[in-house]
Protein backbone atom coordinates (compact mmCIF):
# COMPACT_ATOMS: atom_id res chain seq x y z
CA UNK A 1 10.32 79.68 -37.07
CA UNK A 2 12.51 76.84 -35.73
CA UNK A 3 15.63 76.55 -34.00
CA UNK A 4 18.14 76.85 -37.26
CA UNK A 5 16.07 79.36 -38.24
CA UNK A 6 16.22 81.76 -35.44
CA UNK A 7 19.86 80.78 -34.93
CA UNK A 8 20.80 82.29 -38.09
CA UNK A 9 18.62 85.53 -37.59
CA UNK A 10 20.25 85.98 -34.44
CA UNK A 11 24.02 85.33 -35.74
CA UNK A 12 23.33 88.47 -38.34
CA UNK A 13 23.86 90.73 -35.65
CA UNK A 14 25.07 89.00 -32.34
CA UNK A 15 27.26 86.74 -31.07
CA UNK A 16 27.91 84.65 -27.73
CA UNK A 17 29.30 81.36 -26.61
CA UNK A 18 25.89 79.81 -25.75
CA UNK A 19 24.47 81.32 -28.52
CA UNK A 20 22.90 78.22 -29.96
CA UNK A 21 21.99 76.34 -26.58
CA UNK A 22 19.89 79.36 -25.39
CA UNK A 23 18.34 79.54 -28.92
CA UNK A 24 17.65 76.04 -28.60
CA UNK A 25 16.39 76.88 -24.79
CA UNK A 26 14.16 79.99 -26.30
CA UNK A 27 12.87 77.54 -28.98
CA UNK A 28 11.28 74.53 -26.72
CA UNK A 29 10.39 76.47 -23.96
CA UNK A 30 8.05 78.82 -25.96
CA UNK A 31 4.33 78.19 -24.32
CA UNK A 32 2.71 78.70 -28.13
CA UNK A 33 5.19 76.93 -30.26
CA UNK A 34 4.53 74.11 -27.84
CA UNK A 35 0.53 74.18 -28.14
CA UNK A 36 0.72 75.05 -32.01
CA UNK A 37 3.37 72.66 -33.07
CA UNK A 38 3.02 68.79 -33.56
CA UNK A 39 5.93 66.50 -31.84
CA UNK A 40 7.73 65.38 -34.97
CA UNK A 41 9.56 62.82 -32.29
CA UNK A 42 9.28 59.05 -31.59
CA UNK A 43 5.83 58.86 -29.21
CA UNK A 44 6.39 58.10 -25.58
CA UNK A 45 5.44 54.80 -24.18
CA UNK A 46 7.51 51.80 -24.72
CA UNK A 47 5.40 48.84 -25.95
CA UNK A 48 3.69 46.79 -22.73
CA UNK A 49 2.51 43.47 -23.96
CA UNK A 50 -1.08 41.87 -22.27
CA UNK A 51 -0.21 39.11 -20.61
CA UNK A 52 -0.66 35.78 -21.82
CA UNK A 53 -2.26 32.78 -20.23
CA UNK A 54 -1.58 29.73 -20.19
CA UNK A 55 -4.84 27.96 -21.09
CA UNK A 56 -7.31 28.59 -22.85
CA UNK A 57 -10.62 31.12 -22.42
CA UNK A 58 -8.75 32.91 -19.03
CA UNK A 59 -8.31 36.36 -21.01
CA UNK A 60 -10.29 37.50 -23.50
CA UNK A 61 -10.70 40.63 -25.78
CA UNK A 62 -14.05 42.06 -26.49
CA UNK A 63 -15.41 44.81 -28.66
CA UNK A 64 -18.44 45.51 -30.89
CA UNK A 65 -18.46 46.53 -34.73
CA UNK A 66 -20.76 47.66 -37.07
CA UNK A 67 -22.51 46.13 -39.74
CA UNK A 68 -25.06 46.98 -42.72
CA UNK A 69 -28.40 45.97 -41.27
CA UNK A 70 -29.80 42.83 -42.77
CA UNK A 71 -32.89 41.17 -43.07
CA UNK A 72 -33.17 39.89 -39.33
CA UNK A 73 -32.64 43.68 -38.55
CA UNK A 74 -28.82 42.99 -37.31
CA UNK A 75 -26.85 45.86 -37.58
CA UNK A 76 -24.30 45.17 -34.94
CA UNK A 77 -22.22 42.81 -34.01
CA UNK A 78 -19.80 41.41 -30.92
CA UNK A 79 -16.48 39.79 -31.31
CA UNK A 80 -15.16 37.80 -28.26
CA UNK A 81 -11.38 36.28 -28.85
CA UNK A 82 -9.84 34.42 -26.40
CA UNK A 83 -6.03 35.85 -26.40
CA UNK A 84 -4.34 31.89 -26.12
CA UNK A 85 -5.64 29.65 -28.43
CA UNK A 86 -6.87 32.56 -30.52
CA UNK A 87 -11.07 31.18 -30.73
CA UNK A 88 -13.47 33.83 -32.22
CA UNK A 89 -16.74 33.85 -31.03
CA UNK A 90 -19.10 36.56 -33.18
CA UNK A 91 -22.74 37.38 -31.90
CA UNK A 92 -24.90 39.30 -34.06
CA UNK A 93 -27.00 42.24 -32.49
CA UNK A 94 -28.57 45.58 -32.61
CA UNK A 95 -26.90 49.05 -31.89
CA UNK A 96 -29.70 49.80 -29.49
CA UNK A 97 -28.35 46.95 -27.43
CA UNK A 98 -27.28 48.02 -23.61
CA UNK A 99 -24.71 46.88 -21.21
CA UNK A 100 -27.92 44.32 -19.56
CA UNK A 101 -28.09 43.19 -22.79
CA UNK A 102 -24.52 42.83 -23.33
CA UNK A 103 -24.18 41.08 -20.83
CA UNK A 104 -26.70 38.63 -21.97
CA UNK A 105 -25.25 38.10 -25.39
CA UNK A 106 -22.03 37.06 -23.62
CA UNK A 107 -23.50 34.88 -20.84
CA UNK A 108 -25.70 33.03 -24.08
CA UNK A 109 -22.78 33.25 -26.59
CA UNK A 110 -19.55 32.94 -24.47
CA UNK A 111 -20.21 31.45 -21.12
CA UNK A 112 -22.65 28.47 -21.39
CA UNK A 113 -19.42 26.84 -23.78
CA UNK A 114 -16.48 28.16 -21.82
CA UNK A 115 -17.38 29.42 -18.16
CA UNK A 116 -15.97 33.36 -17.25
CA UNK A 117 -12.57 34.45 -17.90
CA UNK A 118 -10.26 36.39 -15.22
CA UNK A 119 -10.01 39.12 -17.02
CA UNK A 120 -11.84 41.39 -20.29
CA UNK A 121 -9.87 43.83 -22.30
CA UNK A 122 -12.17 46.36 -23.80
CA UNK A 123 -12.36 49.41 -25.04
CA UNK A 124 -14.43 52.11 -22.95
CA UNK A 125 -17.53 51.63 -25.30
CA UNK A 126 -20.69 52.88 -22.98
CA UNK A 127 -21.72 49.33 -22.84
CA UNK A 128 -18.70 48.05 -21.09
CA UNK A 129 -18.47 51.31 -19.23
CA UNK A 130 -21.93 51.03 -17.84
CA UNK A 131 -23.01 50.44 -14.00
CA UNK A 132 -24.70 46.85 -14.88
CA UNK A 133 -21.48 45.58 -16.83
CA UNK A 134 -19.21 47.18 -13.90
CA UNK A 135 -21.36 46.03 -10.82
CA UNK A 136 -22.00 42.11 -12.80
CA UNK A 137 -18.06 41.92 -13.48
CA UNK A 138 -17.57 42.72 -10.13
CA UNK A 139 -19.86 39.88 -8.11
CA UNK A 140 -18.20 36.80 -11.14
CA UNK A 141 -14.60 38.38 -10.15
CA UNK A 142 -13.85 39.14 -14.01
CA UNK A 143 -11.44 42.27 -14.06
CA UNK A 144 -11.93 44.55 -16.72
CA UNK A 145 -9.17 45.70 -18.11
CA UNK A 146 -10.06 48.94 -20.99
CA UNK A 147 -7.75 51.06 -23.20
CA UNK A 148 -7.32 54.69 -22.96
CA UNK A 149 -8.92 57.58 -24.90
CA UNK A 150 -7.42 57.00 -28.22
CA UNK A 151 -5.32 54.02 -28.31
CA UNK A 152 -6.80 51.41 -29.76
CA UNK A 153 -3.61 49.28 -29.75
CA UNK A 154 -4.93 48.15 -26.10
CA UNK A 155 -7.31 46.18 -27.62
CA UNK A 156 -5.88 45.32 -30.66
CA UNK A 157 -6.13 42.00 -30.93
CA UNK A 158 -10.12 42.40 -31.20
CA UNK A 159 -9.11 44.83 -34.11
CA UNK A 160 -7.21 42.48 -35.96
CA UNK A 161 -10.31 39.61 -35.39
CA UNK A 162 -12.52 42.40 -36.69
CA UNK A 163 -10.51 42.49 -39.90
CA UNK A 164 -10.41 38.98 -40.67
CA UNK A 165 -14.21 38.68 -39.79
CA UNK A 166 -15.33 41.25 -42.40
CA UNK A 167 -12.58 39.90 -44.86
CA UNK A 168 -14.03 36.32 -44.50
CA UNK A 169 -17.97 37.85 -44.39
CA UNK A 170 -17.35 39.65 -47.56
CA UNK A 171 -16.43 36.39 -49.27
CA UNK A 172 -19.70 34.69 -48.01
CA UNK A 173 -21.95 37.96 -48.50
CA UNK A 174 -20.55 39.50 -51.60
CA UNK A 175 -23.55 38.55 -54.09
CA UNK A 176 -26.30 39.51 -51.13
CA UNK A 177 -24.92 41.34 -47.78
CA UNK A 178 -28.39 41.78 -46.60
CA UNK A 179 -27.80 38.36 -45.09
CA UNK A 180 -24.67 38.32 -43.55
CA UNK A 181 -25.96 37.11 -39.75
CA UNK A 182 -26.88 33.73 -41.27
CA UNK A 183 -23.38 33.14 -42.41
CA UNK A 184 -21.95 33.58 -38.98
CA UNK A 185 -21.81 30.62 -37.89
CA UNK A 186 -19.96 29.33 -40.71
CA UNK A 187 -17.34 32.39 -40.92
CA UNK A 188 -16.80 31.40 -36.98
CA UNK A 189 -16.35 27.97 -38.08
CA UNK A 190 -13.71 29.15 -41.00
CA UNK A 191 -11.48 30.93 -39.15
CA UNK A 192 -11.70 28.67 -35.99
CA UNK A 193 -10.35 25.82 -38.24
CA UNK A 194 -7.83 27.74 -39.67
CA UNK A 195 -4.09 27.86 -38.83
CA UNK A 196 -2.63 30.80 -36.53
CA UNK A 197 0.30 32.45 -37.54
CA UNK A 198 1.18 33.25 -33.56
CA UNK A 199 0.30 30.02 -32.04
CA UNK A 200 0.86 27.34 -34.82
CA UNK A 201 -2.18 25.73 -34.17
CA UNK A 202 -5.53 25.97 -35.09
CA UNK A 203 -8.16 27.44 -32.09
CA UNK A 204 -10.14 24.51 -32.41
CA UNK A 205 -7.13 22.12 -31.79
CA UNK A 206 -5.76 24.17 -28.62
CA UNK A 207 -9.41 24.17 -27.60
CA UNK A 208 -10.10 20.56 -27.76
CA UNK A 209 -7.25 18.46 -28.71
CA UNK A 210 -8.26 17.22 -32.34
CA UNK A 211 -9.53 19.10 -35.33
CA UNK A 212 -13.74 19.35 -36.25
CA UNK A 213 -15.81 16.86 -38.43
CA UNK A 214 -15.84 18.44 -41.71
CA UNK A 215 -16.61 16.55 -45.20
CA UNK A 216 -13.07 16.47 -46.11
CA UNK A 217 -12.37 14.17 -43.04
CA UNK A 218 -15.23 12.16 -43.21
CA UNK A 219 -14.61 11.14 -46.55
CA UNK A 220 -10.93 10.26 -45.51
CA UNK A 221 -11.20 8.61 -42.44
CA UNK A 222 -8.87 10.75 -40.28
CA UNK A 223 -10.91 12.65 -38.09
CA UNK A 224 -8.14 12.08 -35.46
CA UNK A 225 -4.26 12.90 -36.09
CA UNK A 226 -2.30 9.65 -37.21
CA UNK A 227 0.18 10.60 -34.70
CA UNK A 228 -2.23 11.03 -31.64
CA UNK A 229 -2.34 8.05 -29.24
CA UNK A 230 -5.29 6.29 -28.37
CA UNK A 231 -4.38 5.80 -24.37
CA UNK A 232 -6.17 8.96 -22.28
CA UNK A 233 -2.85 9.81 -20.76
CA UNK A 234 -0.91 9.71 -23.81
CA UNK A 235 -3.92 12.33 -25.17
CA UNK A 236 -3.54 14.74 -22.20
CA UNK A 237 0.02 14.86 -22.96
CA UNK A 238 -0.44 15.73 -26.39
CA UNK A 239 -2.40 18.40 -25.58
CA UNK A 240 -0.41 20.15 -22.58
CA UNK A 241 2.47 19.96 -25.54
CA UNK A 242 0.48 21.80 -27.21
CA UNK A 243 -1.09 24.79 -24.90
CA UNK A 244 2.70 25.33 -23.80
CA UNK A 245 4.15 25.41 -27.36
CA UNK A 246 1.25 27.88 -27.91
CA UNK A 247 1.72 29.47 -24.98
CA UNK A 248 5.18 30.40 -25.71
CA UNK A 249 5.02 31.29 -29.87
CA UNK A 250 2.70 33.66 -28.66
CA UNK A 251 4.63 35.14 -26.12
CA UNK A 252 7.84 34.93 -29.07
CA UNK A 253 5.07 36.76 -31.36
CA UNK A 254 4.66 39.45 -29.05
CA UNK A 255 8.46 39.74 -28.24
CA UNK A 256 9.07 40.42 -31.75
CA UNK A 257 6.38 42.81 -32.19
CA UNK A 258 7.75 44.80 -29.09
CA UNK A 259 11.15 44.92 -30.78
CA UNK A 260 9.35 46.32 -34.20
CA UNK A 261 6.73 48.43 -32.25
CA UNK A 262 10.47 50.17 -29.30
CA UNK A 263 12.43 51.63 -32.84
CA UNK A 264 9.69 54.06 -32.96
CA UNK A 265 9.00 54.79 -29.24
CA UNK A 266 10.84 56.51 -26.25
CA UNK A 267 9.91 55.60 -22.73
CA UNK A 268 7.50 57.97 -20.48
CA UNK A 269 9.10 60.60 -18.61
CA UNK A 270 6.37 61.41 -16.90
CA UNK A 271 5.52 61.70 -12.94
CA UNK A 272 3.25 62.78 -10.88
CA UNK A 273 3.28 66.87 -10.21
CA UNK A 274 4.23 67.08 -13.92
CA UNK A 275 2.70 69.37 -15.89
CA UNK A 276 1.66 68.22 -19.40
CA UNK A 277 0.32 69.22 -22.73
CA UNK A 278 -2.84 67.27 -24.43
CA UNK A 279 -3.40 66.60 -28.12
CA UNK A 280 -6.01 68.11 -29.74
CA UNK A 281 -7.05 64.40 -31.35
CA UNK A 282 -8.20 63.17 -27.37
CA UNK A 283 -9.29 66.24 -26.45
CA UNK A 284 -11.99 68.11 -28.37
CA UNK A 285 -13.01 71.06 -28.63
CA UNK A 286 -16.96 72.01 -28.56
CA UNK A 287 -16.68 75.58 -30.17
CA UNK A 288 -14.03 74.79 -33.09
CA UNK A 289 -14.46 76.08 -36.01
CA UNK A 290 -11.29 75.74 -38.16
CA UNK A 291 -10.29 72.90 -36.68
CA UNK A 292 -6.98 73.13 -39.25
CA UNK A 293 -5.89 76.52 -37.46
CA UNK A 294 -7.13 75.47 -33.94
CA UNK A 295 -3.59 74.25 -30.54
CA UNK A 296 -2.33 71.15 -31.77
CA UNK A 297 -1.79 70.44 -27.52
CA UNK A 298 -3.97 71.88 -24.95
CA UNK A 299 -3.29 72.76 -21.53
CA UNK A 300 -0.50 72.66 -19.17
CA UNK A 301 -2.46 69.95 -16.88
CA UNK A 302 -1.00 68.50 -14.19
CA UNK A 303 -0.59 65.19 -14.13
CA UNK A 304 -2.27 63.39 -10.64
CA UNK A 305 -1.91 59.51 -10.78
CA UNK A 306 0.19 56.87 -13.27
CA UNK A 307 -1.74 54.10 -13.73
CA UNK A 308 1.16 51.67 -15.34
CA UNK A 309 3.67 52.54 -17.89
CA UNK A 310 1.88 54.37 -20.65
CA UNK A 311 -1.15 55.95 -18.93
CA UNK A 312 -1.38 58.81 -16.45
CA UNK A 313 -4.22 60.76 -15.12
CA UNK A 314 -4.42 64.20 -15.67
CA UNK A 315 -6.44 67.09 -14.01
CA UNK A 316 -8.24 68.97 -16.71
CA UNK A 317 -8.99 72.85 -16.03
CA UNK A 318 -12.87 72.39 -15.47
CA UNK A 319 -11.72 70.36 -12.08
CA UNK A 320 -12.21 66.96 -14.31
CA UNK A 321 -9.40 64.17 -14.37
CA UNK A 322 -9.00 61.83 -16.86
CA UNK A 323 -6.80 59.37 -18.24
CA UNK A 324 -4.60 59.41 -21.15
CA UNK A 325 -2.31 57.25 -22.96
CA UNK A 326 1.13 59.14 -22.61
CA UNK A 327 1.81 58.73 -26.85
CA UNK A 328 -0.79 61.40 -26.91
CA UNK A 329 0.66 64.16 -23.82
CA UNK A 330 3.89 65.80 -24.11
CA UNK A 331 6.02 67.34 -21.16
CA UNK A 332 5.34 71.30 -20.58
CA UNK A 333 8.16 72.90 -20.52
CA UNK A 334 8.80 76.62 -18.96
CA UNK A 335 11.71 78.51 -17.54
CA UNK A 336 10.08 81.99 -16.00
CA UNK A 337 14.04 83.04 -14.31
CA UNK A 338 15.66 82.54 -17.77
CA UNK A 339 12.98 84.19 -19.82
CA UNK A 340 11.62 86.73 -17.35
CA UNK A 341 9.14 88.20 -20.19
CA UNK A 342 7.15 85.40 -20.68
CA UNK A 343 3.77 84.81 -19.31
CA UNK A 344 3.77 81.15 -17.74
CA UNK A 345 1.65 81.69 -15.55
CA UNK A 346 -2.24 80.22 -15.43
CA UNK A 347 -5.23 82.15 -14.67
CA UNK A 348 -7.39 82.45 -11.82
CA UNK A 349 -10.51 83.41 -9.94
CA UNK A 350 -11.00 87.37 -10.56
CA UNK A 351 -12.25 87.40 -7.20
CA UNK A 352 -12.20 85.59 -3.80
CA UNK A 353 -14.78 86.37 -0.87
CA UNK A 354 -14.13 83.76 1.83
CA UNK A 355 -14.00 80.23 0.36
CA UNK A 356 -15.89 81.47 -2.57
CA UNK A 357 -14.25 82.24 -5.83
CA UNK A 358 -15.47 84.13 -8.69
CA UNK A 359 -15.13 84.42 -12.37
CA UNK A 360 -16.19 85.93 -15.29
CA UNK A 361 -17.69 84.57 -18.11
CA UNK A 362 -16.44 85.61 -21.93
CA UNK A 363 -19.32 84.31 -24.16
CA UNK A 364 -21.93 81.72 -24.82
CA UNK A 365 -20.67 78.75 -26.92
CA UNK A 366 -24.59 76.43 -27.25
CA UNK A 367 -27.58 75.44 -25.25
CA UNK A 368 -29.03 72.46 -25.02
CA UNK A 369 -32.10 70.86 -22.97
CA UNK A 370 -31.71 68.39 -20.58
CA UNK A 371 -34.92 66.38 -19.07
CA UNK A 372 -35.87 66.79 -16.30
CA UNK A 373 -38.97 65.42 -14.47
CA UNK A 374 -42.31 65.63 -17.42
CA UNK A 375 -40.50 68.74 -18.41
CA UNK A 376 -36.86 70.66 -19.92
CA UNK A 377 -34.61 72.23 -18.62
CA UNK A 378 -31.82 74.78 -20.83
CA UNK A 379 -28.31 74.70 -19.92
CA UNK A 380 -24.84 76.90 -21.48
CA UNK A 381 -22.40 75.90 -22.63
CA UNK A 382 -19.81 78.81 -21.38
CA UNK A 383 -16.48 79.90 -21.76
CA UNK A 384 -14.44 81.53 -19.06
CA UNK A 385 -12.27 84.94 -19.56
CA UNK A 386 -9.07 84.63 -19.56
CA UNK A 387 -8.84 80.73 -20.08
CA UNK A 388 -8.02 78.97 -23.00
CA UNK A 389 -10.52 77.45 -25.63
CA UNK A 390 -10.79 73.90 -23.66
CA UNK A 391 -11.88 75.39 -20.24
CA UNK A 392 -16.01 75.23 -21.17
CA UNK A 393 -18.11 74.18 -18.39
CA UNK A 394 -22.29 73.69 -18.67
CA UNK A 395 -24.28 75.64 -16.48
CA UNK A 396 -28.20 75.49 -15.70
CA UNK A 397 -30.11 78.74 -16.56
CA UNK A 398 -31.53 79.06 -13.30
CA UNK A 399 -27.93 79.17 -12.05
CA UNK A 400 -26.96 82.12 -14.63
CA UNK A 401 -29.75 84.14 -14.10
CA UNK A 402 -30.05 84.27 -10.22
CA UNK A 403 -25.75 84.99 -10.15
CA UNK A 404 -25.47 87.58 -13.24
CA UNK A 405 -27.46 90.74 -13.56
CA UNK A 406 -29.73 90.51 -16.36
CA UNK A 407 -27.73 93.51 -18.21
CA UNK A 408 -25.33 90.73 -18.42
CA UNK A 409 -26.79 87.67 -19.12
CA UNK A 410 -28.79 89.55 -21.74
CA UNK A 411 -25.47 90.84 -23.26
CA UNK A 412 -24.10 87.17 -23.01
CA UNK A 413 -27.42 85.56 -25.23
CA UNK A 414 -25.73 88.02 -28.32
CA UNK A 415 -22.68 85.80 -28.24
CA UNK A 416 -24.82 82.65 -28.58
CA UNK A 417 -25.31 82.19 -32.69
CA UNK A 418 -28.27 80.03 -32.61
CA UNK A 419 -30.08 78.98 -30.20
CA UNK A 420 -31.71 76.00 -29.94
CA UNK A 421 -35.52 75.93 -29.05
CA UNK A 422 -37.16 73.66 -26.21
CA UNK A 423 -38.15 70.28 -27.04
CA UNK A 424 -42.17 69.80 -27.59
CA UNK A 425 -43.30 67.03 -25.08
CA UNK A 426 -44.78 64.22 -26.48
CA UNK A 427 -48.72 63.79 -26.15
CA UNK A 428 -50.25 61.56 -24.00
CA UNK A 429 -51.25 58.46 -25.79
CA UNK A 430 -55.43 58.73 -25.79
CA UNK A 431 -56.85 55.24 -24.95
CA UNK A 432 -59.95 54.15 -26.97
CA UNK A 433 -63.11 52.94 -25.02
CA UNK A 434 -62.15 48.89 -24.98
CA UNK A 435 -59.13 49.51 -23.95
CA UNK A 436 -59.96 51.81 -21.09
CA UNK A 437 -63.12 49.26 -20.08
CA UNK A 438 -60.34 46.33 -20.03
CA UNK A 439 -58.13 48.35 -17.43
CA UNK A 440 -61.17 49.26 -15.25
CA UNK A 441 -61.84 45.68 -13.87
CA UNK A 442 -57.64 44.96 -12.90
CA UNK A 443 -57.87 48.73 -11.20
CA UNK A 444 -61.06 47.88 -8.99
CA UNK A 445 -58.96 44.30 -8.16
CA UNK A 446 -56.20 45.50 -7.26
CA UNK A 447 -57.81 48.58 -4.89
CA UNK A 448 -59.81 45.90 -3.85
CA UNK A 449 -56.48 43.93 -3.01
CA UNK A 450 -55.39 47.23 -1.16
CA UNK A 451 -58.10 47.63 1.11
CA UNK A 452 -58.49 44.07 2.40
CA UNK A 453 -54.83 44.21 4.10
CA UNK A 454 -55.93 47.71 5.36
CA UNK A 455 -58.49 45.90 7.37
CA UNK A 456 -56.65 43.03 8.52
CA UNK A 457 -53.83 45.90 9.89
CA UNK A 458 -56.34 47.56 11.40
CA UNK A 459 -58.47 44.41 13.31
CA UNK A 460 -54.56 43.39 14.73
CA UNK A 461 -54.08 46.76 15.81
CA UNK A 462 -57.47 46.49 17.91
């Protein structure tokens, strides 16, 4: 009910000196007021600005968005901005695109005009995430840099691009947006050429010194600036003037944002050994229902690693760690000597033989079928007694029927509400007779390639 609340209902009939401090006490330190409740308080995590470099195309921000599909079957797109001189780079695609081919749009789209940057902030998009994009990264010496789960504000100056892109696009596409990824180029162009509030500058300017051809200047004469000298060094000049006023009316930009962003904020308390509570908006539930009625915060976790100012890694129940942007954890809080009635305490194997521990399972949540080899094979989704609603692990079939007697595991399938059915493999593909003459020749080749090395061997082994 709330500290005032409570305070009152206990004043009717008691009294003490510390009356409202232990009230206040009973209040936070209650394990289901603290899973139920939301944190009405300022988040944690004071505001830690990306660093800014000094010339252009070093950092960059990356991140995909989607689009209606068009007419050239684009229903994708990636935005590259480069986090100085604020350039925009967008390259049309296809959802089905992977991180190979990721990395292909950015070597055509990005590098062949501006070489790699030092560093990539992402978000963890299974593209970016992926062994190719890691490994490739790696071997150029690009350090990827990726927000946490569910805080988008790592990466939000891609956001912001993303905004002014479809703001611009909808100006150019309004009549037919089945064509939007031939107006690209000339969005690109748009905003590229346009004045940025942060740097005071255009991108193309801080990119290259002078502003683009366009008709306007052509038909006035003034491609270059009247004030701009026509001597080389007086040129380099002008343009290290203007990368360092750049450089620091962004860094004055993101000062002031910091300042806006800190009224709202408290810093992290957090440490390693701590033992924290999750929100329910990074860490979802497979069996929810209501989700209105389901914890607001999940856990206690303890917390394992920091990894900067606002992130921390936490050890999930199922033995899985993970990282988390601290605005969405909040500190557990428990006090077993004060309030000796209260369960704090977290459950554990029901039994231990040796090194082995063993527990019981409460229900069946889903199946699903995973491939494996030409065939299926089912897996559970379980839930363990005792635990709460987040501690779900997936176990193979084979695994649950060789451990459980089938009493049990027969008793468990009940619990399961529907169950989904194995997968029907797909036919062979039947080849007609031209097709299966035109394969014949190549097949007696290439056995034909086989054997003659088999020979060869064989004579040098004589």
């Amino acid at each position: 009910m709330g500290v005032e609340r409570t305070d009152v209902s206990v004043r009717r009939h008691y009294w003490w000196p510390t009356l409202h401090a232990d009230v206040v006490k009973y209040i936070t330190h209650c394990p289901h007021c603290q899973r139920n409740k939301p944190d009405n308080q300022a988040m944690y995590g004071k505001m830690v600005p990306v660093q800014v470099p000094k010339l252009p195309w070093l950092a960059v921000n990356i991140d995909f968005f989607d689009m209606p599909p068009d007419e050239a079957g684009m229903d994708y797109a990636l935005s590259v901005t480069d986090r100085m001189s604020k350039m925009v780079h967008i390259l049309p695609c296809m959802k089905s695109i992977t991180g190979e081919g990721t990395a292909r749009l950015f070597y055509d789209g990005v590098f062949k005009y501006h070489g790699m940057p030092k560093s990539i902030v992402s978000d963890r998009d299974s593209r970016f995430t992926s062994a190719f994009w890691q490994e490739l990264m790696k071997i150029l010496g690009t350090d990827l840099l990726m927000s946490t789960a569910m805080h988008p504000q790592t990466d939000g100056l891609a956001e912001r691009s993303h905004r002014t892109i479809k703001e611009t696009l909808t100006n150019w596409t309004a009549a037919n947006p089945s064509n939007w990824s031939q107006h690209i180029s000339s969005v690109e162009f748009a905003i590229n050429n346009s004045k940025q509030g942060a740097t005071g500058q255009t991108p193309f300017f801080l990119n290259h010194g002078l502003h683009p051809h366009t008709p306007a200047s052509l038909l006035a004469d003034s491609v270059l600036p009247a004030s701009l000298s026509p001597h080389a060094d007086d040129y380099l000049k002008k343009l290290k003037t203007a990368w360092k006023c750049a450089h620091q009316c962004v860094l004055a930009a993101q000062e002031t944002m910091k300042k806006r962003a800190d009224r709202h904020r408290r810093p992290s308390p957090f440490k390693v050994g701590d033992k924290v509570l999750v929100s329910y908006k990074v860490l979802k539930m497979p069996d929810v229902t209501a989700r209105k009625l389901q914890h607001r915060y999940f856990g206690p976790y303890p917390v394992t690693q920091l990894c900067g100012e606002n992130a921390v890694v936490v050890e999930l129940s199922a033995g899985r760690t993970r990282s988390f942007n601290v605005s969405n954890l909040k500190p557990w809080k428990e006090d077993p000597d004060t309030f000796p009635g209260r369960d704090y305490s977290q459950p554990g194997p029901v039994e231990v033989i040796g090194d082995e521990e063993y527990f019981t399972i409460d229900r069946f949540i889903k199946n699903r079928w995973v491939r494996s080899g030409r065939g299926y094979k089912e897996q559970f989704l379980v839930h363990w007694e005792n635990y709460p609603p987040e501690d779900v692990s997936w176990l193979p079939v084979q695994q649950l029927e060789s451990e459980m007697e089938k009493d049990s595991f027969t008793e468990l399938l009940k619990t399961l509400q529907t169950r989904k059915p194995r997968p029907a493999l797909k036919p062979k593909r039947k080849m007609n007779n031209n097709s299966q003459q035109q394969q014949a020749a190549p097949r007696t080749q290439r056995q034909q390639q086989q054997q003659e090395p088999t020979r060869v061997r064989t004579r040098a082994q004589r």
